[in-house]
C-alpha atoms as a PDB file:
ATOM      1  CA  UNK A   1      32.756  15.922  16.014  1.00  0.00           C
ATOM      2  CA  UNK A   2      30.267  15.010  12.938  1.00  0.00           C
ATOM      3  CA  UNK A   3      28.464  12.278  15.389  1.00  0.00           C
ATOM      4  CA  UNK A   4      26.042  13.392  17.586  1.00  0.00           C
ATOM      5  CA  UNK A   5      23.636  11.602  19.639  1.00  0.00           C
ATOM      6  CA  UNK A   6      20.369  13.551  20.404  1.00  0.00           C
ATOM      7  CA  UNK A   7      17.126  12.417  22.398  1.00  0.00           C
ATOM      8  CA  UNK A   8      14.209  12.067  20.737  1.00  0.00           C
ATOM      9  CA  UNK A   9      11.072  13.310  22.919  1.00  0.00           C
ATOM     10  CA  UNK A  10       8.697  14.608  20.617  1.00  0.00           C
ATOM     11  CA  UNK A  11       8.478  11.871  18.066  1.00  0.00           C
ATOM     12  CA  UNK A  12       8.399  12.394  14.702  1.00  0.00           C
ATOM     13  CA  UNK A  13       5.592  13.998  12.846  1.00  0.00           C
ATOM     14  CA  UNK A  14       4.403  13.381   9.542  1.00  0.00           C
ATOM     15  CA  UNK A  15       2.546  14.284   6.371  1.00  0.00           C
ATOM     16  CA  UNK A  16      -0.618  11.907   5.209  1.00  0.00           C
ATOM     17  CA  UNK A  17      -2.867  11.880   2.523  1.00  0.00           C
ATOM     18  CA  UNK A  18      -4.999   9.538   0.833  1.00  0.00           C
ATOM     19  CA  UNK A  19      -4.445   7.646  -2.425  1.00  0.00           C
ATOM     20  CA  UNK A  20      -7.536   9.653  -3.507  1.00  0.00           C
ATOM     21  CA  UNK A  21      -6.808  12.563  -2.699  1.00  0.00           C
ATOM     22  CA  UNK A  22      -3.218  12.628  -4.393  1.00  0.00           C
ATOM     23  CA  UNK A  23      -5.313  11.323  -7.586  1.00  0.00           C
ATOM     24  CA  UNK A  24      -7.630  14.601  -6.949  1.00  0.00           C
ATOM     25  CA  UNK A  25      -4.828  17.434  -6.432  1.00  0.00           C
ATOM     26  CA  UNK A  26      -2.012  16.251  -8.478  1.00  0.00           C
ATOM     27  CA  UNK A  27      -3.956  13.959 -11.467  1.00  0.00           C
ATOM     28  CA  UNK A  28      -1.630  11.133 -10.010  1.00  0.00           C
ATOM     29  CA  UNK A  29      -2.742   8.303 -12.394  1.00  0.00           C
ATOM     30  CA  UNK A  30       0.044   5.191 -12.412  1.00  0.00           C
ATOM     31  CA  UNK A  31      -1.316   1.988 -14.057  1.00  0.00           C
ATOM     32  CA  UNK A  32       1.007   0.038 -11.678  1.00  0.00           C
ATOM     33  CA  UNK A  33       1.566   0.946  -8.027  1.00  0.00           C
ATOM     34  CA  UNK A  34       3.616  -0.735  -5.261  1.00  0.00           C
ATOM     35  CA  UNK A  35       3.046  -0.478  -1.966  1.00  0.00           C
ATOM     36  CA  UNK A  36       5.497  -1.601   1.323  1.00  0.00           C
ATOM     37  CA  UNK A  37       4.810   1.202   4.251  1.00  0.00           C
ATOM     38  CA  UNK A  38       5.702  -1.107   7.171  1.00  0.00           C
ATOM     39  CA  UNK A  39       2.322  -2.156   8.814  1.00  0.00           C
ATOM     40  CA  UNK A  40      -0.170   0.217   7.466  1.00  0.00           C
ATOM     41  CA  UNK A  41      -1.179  -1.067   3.942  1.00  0.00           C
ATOM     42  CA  UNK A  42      -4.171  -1.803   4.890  1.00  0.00           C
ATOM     43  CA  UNK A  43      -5.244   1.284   6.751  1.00  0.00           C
ATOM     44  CA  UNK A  44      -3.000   3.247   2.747  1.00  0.00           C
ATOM     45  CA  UNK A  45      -5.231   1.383   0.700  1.00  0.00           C
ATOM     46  CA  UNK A  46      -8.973   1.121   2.024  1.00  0.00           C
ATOM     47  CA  UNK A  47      -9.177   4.718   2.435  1.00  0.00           C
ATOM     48  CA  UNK A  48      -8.681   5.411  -0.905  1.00  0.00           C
ATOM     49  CA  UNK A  49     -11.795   3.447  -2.738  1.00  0.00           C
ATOM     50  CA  UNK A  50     -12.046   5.258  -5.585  1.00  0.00           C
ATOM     51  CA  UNK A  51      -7.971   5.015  -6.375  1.00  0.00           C
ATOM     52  CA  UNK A  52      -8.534   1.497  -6.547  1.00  0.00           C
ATOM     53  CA  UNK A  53     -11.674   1.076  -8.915  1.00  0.00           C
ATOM     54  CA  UNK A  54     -10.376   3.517 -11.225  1.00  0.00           C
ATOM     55  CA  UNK A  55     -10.021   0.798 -14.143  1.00  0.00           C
ATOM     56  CA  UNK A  56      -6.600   2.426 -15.672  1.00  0.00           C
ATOM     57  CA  UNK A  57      -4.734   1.106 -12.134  1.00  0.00           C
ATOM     58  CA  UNK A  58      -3.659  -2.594 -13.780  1.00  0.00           C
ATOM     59  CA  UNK A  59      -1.476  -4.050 -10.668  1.00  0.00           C
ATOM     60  CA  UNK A  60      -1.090  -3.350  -7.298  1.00  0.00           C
ATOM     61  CA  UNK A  61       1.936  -4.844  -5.315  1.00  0.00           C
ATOM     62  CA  UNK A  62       1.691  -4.972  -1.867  1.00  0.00           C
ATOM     63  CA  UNK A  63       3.440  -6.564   0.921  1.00  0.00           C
ATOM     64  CA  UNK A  64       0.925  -7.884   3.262  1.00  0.00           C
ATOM     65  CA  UNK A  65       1.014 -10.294   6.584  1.00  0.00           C
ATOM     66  CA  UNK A  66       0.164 -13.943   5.819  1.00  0.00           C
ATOM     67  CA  UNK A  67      -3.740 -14.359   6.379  1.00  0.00           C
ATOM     68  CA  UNK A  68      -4.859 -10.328   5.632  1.00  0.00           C
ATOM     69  CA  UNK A  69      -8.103 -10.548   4.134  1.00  0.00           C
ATOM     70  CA  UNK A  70      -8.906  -7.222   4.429  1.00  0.00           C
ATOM     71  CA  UNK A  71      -6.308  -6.615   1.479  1.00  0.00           C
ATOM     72  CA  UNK A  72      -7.236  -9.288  -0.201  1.00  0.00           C
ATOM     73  CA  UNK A  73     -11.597  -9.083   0.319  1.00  0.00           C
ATOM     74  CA  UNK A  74     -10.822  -4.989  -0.631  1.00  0.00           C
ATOM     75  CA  UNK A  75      -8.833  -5.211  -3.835  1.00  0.00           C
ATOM     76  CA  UNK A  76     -11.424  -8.350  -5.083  1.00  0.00           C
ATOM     77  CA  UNK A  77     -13.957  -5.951  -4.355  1.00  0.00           C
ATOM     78  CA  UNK A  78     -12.322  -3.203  -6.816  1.00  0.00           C
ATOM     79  CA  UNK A  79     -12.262  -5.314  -9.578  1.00  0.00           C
ATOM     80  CA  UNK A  80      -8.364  -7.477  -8.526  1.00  0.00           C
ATOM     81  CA  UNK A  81      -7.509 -10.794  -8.364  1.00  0.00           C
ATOM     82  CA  UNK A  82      -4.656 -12.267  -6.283  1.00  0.00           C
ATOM     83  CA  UNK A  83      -1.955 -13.835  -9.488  1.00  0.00           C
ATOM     84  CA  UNK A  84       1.208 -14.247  -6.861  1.00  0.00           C
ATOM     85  CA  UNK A  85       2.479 -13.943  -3.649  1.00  0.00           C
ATOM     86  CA  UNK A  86       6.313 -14.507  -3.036  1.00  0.00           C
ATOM     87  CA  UNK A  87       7.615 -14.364   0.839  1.00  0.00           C
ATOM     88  CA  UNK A  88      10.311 -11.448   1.735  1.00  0.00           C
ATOM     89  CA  UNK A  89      12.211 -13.707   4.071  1.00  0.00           C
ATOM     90  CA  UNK A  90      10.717 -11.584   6.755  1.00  0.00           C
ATOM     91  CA  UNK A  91       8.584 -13.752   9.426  1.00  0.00           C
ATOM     92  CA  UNK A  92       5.158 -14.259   7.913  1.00  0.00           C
ATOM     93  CA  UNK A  93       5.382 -11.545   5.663  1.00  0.00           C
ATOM     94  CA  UNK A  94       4.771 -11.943   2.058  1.00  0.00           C
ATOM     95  CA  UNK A  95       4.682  -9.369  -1.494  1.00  0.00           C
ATOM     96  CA  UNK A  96       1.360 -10.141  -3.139  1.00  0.00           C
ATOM     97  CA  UNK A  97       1.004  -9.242  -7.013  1.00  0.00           C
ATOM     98  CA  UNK A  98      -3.014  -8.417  -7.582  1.00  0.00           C
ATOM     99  CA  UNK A  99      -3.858  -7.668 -11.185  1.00  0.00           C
ATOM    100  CA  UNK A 100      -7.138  -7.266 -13.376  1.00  0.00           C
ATOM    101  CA  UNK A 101      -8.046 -10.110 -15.265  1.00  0.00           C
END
């Protein structure tokens, strides 16, 4: 049969890397970058500082909990300001638009 159920008892493993190094290895340089990773944007974006202040990144999009400063305190700190937030319909989640003035 094509459906098969199997038991999962060694979790899934995974692949990380920081926004900085990605920038480092593979010249990634977007001037617009959205990010939605369930849970860990803030852990994706304040380990990559120097991602963030590079002053060709314009926007960032980010889906964020209602209330995360550490988003919000980070990205003002690179150079962002907050222009929009717009709920996802999902509890107290919300998409937040920062952009350079």
């Amino acid at each position: 049969s094509a459906l098969h159920r199997f038991s999962d008892v060694r979790g899934q493993s995974c692949v990380s890397m920081t926004l900085d190094y990605l920038m480092d290895q593979l010249s990634l340089l977007p001037d617009h970058i959205k990010i939605d990773v369930d849970g860990i944007e803030p852990e994706i974006i304040i380990s990559s500082p120097r991602f963030f202040s590079r002053k060709g990144l314009k926007s960032v999009l980010v889906e964020v909990m209602a209330g995360d400063i550490d988003i919000s305190s980070f990205l003002g700190s690179c150079g962002f300001v907050l222009c929009e937030t717009q709920s996802t319909g999902y509890g107290s989640f919300h998409n937040a638009l920062f952009q350079r003035p």
